[in-house]
N, C-alpha and C. Protein backbone atom coordinates (compact mmCIF):
# COMPACT_ATOMS: atom_id res chain seq x y z
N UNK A 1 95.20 181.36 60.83
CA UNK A 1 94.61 180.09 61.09
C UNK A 1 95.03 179.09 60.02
N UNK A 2 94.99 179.66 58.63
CA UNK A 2 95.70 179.20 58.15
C UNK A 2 97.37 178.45 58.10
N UNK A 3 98.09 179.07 58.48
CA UNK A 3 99.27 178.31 58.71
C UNK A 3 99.17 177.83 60.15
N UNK A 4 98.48 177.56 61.17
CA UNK A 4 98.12 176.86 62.18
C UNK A 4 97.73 175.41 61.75
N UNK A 5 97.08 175.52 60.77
CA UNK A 5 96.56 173.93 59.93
C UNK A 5 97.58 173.20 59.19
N UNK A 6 98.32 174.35 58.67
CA UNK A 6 99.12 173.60 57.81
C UNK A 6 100.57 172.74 58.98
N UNK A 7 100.45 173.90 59.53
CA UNK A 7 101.40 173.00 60.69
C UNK A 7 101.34 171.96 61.56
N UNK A 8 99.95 171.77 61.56
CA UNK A 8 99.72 170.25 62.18
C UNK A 8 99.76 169.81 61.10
N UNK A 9 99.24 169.77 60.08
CA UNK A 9 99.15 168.51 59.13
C UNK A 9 101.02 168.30 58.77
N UNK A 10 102.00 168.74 59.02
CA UNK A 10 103.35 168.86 59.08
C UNK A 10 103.56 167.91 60.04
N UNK A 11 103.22 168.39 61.42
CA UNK A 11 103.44 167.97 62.51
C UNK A 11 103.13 166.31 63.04
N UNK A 12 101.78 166.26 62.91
CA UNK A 12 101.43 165.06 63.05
C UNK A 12 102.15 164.36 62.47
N UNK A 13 102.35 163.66 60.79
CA UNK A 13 103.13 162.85 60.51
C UNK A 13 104.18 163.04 60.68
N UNK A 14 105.26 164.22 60.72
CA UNK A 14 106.17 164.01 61.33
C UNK A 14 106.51 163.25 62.52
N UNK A 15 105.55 163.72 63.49
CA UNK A 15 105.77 162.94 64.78
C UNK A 15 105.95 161.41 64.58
N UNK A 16 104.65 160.64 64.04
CA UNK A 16 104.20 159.34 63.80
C UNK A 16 105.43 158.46 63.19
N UNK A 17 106.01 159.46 62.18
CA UNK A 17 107.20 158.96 61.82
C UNK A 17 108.44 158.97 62.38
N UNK A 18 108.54 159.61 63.24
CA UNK A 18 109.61 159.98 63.66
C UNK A 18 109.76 158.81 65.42
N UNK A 19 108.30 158.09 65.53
CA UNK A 19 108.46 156.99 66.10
C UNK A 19 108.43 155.81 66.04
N UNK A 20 108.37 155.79 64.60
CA UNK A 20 108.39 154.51 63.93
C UNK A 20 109.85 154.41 63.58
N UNK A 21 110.44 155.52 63.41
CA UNK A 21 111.83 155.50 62.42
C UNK A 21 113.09 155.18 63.49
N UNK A 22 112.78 155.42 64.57
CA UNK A 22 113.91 154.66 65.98
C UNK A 22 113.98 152.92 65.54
N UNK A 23 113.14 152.49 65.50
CA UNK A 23 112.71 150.75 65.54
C UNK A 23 113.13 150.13 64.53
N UNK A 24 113.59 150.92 63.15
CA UNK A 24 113.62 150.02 62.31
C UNK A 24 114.85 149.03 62.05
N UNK A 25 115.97 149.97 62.50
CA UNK A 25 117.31 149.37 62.17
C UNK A 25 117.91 148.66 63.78
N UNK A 26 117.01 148.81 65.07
CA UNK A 26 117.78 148.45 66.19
C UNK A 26 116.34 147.50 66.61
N UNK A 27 116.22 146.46 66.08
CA UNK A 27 115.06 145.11 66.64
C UNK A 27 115.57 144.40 67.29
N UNK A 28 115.37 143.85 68.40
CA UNK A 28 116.37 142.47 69.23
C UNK A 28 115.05 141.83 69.28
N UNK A 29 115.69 140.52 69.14
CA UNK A 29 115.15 139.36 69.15
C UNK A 29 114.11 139.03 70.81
N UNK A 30 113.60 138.75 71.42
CA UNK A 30 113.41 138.17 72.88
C UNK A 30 114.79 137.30 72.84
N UNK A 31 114.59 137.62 74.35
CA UNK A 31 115.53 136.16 75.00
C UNK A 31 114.67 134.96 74.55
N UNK A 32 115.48 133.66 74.62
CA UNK A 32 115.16 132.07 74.28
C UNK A 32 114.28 132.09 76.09
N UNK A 33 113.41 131.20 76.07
CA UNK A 33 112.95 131.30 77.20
C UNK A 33 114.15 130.31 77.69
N UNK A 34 114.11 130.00 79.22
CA UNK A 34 114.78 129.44 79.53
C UNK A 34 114.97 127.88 79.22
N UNK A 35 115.87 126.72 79.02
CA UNK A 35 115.48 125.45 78.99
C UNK A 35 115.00 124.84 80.49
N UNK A 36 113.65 124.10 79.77
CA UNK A 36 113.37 123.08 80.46
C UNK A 36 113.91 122.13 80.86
N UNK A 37 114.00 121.39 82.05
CA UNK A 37 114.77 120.48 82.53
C UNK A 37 113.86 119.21 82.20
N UNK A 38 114.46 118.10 81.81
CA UNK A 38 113.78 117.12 81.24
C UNK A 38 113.08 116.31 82.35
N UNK A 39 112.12 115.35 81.63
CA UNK A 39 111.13 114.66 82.76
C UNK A 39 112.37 113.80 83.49
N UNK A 40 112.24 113.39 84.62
CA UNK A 40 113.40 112.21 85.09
C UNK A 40 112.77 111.19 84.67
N UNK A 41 113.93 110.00 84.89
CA UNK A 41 113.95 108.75 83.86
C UNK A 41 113.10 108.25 85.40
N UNK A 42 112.57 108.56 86.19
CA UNK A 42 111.98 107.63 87.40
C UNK A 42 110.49 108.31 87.58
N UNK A 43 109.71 107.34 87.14
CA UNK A 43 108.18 107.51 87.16
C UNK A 43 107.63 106.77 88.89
N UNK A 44 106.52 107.24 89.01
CA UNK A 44 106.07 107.20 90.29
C UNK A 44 105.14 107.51 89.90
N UNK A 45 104.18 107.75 91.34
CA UNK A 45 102.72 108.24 91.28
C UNK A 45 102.05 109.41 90.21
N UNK A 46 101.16 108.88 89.70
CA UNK A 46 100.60 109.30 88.27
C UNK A 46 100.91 108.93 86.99
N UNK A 47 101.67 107.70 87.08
CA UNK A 47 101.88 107.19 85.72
C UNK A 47 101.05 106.24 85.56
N UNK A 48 101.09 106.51 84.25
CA UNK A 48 99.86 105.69 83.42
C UNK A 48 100.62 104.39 82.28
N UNK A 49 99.66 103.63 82.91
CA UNK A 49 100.09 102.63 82.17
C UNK A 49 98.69 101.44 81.09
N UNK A 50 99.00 101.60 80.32
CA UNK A 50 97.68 101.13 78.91
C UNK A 50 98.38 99.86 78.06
N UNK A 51 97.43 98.88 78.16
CA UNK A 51 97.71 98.05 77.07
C UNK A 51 97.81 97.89 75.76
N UNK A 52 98.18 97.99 75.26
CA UNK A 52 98.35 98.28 73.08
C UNK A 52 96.94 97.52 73.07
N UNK A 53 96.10 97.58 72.77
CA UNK A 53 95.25 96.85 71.65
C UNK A 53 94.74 97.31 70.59
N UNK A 54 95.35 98.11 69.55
CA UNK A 54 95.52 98.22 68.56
C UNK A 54 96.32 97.38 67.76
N UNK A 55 96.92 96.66 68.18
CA UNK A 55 98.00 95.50 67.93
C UNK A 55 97.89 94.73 68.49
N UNK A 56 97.15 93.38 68.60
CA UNK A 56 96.97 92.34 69.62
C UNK A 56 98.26 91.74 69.37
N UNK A 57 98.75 91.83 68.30
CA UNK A 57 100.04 90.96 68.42
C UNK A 57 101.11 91.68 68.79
N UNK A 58 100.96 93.04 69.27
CA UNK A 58 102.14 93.61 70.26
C UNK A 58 102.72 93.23 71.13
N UNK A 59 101.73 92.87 71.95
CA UNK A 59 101.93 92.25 73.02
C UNK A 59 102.45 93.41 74.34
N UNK A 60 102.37 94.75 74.12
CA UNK A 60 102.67 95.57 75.15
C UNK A 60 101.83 96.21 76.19
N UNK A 61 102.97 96.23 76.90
CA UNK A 61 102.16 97.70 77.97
C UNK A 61 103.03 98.87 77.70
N UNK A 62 102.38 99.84 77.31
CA UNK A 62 103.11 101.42 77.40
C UNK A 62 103.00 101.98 78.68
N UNK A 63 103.86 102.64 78.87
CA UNK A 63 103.89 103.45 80.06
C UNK A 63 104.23 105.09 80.06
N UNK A 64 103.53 105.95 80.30
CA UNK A 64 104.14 107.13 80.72
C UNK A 64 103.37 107.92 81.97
N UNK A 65 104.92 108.87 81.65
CA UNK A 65 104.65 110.06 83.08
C UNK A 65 103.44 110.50 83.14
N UNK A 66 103.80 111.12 84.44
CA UNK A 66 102.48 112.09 84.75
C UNK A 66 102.23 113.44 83.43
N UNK A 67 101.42 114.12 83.10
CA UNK A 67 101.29 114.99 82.46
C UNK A 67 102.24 114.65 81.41
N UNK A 68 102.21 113.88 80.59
CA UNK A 68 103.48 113.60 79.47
C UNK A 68 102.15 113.08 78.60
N UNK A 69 102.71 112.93 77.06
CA UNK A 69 102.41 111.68 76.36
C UNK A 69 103.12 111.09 75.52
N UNK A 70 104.04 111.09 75.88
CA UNK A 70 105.46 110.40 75.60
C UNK A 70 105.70 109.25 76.39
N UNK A 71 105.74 107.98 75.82
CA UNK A 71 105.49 106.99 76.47
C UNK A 71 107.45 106.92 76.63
N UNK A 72 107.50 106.46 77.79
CA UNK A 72 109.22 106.30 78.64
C UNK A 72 109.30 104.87 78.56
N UNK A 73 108.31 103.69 79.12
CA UNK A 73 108.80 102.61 78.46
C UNK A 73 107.83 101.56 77.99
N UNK A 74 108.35 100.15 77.98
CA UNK A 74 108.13 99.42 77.41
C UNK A 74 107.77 97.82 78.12
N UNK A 75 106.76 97.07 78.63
CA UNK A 75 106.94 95.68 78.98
C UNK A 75 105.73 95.08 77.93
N UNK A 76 106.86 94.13 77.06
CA UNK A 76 106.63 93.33 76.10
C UNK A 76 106.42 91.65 77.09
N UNK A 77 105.15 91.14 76.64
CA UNK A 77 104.77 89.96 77.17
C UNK A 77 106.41 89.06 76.69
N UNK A 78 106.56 87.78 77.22
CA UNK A 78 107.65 86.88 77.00
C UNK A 78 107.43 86.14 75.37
N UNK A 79 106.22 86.30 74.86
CA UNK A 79 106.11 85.39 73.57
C UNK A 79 104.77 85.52 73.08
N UNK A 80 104.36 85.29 71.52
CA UNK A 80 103.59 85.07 70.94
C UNK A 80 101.95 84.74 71.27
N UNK A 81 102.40 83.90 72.62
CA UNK A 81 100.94 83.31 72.54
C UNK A 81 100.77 84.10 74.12
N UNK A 82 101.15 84.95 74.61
CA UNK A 82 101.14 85.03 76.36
C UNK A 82 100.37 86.62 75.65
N UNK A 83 99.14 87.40 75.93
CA UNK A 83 98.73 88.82 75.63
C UNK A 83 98.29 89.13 76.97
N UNK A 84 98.92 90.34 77.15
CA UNK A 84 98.37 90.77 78.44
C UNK A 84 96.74 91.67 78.64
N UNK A 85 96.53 90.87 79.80
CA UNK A 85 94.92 91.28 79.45
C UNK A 85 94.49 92.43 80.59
N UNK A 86 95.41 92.90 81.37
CA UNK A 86 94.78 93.15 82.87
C UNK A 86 95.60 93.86 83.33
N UNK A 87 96.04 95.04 83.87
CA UNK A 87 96.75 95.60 84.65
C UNK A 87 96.42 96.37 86.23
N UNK A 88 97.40 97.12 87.06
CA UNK A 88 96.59 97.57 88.06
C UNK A 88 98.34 98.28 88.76
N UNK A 89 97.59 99.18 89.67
CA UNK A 89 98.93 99.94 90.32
C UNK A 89 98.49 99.27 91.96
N UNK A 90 99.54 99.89 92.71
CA UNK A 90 99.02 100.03 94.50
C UNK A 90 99.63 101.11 94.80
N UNK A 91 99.53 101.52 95.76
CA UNK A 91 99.60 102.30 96.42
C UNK A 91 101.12 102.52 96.93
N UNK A 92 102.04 101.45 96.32
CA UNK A 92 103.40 101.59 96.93
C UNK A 92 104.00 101.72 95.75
N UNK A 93 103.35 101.86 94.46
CA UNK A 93 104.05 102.35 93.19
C UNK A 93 104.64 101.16 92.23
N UNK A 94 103.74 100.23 92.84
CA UNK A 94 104.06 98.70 92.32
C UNK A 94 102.81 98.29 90.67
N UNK A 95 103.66 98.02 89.92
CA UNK A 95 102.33 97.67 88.72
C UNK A 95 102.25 96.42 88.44
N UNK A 96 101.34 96.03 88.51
CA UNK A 96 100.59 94.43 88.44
C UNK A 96 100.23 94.26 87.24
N UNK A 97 100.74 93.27 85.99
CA UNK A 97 100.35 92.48 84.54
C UNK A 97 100.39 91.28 84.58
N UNK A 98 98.80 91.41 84.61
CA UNK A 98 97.88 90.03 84.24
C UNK A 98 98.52 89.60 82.53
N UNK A 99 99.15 88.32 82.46
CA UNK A 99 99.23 87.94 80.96
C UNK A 99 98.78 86.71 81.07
N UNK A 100 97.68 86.73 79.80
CA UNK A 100 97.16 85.14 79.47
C UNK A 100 97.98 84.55 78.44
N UNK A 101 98.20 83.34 78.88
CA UNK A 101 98.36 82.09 77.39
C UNK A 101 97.60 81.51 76.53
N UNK A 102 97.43 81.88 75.07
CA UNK A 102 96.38 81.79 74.62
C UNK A 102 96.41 80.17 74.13
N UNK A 103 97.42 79.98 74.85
CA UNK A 103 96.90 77.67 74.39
C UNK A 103 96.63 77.56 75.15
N UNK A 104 95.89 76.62 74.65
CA UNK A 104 94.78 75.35 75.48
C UNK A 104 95.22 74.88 76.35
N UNK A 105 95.66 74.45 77.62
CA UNK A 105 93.79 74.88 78.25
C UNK A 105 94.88 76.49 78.79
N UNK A 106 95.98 76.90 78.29
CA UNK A 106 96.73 77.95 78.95
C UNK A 106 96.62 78.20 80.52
N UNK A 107 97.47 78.87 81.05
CA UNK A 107 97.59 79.23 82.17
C UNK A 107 97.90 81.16 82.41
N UNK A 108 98.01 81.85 83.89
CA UNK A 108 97.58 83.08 84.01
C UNK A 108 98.60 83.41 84.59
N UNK A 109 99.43 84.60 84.28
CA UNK A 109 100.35 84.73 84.63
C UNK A 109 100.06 86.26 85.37
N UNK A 110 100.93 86.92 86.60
CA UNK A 110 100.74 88.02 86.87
C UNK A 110 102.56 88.42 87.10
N UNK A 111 102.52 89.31 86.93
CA UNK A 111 104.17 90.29 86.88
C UNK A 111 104.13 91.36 88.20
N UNK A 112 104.61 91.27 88.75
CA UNK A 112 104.86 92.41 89.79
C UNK A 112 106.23 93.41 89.57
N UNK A 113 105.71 94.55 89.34
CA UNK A 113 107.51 95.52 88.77
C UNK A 113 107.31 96.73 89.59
N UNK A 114 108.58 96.96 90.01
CA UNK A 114 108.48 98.64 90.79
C UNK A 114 108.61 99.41 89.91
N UNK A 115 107.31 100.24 89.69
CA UNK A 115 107.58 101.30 88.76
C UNK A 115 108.70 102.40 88.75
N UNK A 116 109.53 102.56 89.62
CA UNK A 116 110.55 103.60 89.71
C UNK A 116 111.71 103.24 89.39
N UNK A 117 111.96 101.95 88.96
CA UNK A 117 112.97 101.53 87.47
C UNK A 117 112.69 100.49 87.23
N UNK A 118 111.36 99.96 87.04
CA UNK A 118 111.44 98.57 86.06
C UNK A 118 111.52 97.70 86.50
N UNK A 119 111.99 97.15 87.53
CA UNK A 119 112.66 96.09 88.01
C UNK A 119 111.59 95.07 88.55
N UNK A 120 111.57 93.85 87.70
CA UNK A 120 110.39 92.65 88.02
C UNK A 120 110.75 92.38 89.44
N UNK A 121 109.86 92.16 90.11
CA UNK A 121 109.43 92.02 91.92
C UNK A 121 109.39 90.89 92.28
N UNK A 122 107.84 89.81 91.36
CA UNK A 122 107.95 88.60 91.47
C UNK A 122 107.12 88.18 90.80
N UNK A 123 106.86 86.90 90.29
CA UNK A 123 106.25 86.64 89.23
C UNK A 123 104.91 85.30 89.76
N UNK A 124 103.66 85.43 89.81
CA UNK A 124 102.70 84.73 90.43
C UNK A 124 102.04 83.66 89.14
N UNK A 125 102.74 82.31 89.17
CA UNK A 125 102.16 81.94 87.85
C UNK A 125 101.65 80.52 88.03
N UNK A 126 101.06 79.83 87.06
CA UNK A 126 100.58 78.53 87.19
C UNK A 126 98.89 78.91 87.65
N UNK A 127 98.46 79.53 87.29
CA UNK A 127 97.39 80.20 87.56
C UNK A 127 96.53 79.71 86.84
N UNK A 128 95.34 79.21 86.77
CA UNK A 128 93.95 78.53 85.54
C UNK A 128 94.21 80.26 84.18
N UNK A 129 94.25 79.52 83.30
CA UNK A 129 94.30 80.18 81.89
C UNK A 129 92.43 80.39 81.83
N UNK A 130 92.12 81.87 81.42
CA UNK A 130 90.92 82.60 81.27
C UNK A 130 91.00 83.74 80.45
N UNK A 131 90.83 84.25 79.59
CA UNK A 131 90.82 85.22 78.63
C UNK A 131 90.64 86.64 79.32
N UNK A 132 89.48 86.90 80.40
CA UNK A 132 88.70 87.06 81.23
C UNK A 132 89.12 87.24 83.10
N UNK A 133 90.48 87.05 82.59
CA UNK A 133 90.97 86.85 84.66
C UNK A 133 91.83 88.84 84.41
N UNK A 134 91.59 89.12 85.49
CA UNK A 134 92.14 90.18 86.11
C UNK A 134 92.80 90.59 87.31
N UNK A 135 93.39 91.30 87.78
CA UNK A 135 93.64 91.59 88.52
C UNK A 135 93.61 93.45 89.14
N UNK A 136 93.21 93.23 90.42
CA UNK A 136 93.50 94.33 90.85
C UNK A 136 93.77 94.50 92.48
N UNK A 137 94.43 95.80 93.30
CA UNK A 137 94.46 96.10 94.42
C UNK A 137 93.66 96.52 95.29
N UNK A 138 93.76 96.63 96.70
CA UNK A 138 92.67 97.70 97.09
C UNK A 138 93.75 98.42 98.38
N UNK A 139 93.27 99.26 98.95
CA UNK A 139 93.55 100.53 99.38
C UNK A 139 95.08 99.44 100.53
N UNK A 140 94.80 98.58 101.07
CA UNK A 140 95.73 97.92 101.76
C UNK A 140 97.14 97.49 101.25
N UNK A 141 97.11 97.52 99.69
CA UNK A 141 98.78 96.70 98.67
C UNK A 141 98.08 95.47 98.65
N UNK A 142 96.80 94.96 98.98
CA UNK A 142 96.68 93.80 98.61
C UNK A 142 96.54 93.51 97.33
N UNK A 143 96.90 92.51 97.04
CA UNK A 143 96.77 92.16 95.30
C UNK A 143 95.38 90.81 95.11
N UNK A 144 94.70 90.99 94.06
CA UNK A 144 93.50 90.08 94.17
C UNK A 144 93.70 89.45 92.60
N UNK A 145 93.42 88.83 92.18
CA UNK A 145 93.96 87.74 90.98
C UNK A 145 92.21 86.96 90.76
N UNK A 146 91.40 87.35 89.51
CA UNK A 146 90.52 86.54 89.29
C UNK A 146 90.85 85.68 88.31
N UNK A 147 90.10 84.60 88.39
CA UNK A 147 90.95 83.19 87.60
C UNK A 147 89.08 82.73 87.53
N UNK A 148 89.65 81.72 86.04
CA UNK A 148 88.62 81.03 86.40
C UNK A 148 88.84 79.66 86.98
N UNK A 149 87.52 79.15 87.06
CA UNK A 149 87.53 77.84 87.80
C UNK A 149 86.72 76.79 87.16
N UNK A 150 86.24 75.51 87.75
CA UNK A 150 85.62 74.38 86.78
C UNK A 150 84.07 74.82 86.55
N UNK A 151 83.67 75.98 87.30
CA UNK A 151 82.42 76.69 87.43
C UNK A 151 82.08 78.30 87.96
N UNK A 152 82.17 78.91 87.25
CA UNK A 152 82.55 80.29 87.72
C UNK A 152 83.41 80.63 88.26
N UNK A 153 83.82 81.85 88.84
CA UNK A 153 85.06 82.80 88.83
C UNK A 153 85.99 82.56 89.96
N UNK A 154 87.46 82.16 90.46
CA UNK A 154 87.35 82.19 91.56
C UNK A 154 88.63 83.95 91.79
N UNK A 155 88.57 84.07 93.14
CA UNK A 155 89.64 85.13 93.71
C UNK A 155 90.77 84.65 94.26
N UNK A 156 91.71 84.42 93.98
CA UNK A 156 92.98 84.02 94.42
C UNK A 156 93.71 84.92 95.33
């Protein structure tokens, strides 16, 4: 019984070692997972688009993809005194920026751009200047423009 004991206590670490000792000199790395294919440069439905106001004197709108937060681009108001106050999407992938002029008595400007490259649409301006005017859509592509007036709000 005696040398029955002694031979496991032989045995066992032998074994233990003897499967550790394959691994040490033959390690491979994993494969690289595969590369990801990058976001496309053409945003569409689910992009988000936010005004900087952390910087009033930015003067931007950021934009990014869906599930990203990597902003892809950039619409910088035309100048100094124009801050955009208002934005809005439709339903055909079109983004609407409300920009005010902050002189006296200023006027309201709105931007129409196809979000799927940038490209300004048409530009709705000469509008009553309001700090306070917005814009937004509703389920039709209609576009609605609040402005003010010589006495409360009007809808354009």
């Amino acid at each position: 019984m005696y040398s029955l004991r002694r031979y496991l206590l032989w045995i066992v670490p032998a074994l233990l070692c003897a499967g550790c000792s394959g691994s040490i000199g033959s390690s491979v790395a994993p494969p690289p997972p595969p590369p990801s294919p990058g976001p496309p440069f053409i945003a569409g439905h689910g992009t988000l688009a936010v005004i900087d106001v952390a910087d009033p004197k930015s003067r931007k709108v950021r934009l990014f993809r869906p599930d990203s937060d990597q902003e892809f681009a950039t619409i910088v108001s035309p100048g100094e005194r124009y801050q955009p106050n208002s934005i809005t999407f439709d339903h055909r992938g079109h983004l609407y920026v409300g920009v005010n002029d902050t002189n006296f008595p200023g006027k309201y400007t709105v931007s129409e751009f196809k979000v799927s490259n940038l490209e300004r649409i048409r530009e709705i301006t000469d509008l009553p200047g309001w700090n306070r005017s917005s814009v937004v859509t509703d389920d039709q592509n209609y576009l609605y423009v609040n402005t003010k007036a010589f006495l409360g709000g009007d809808i354009k």
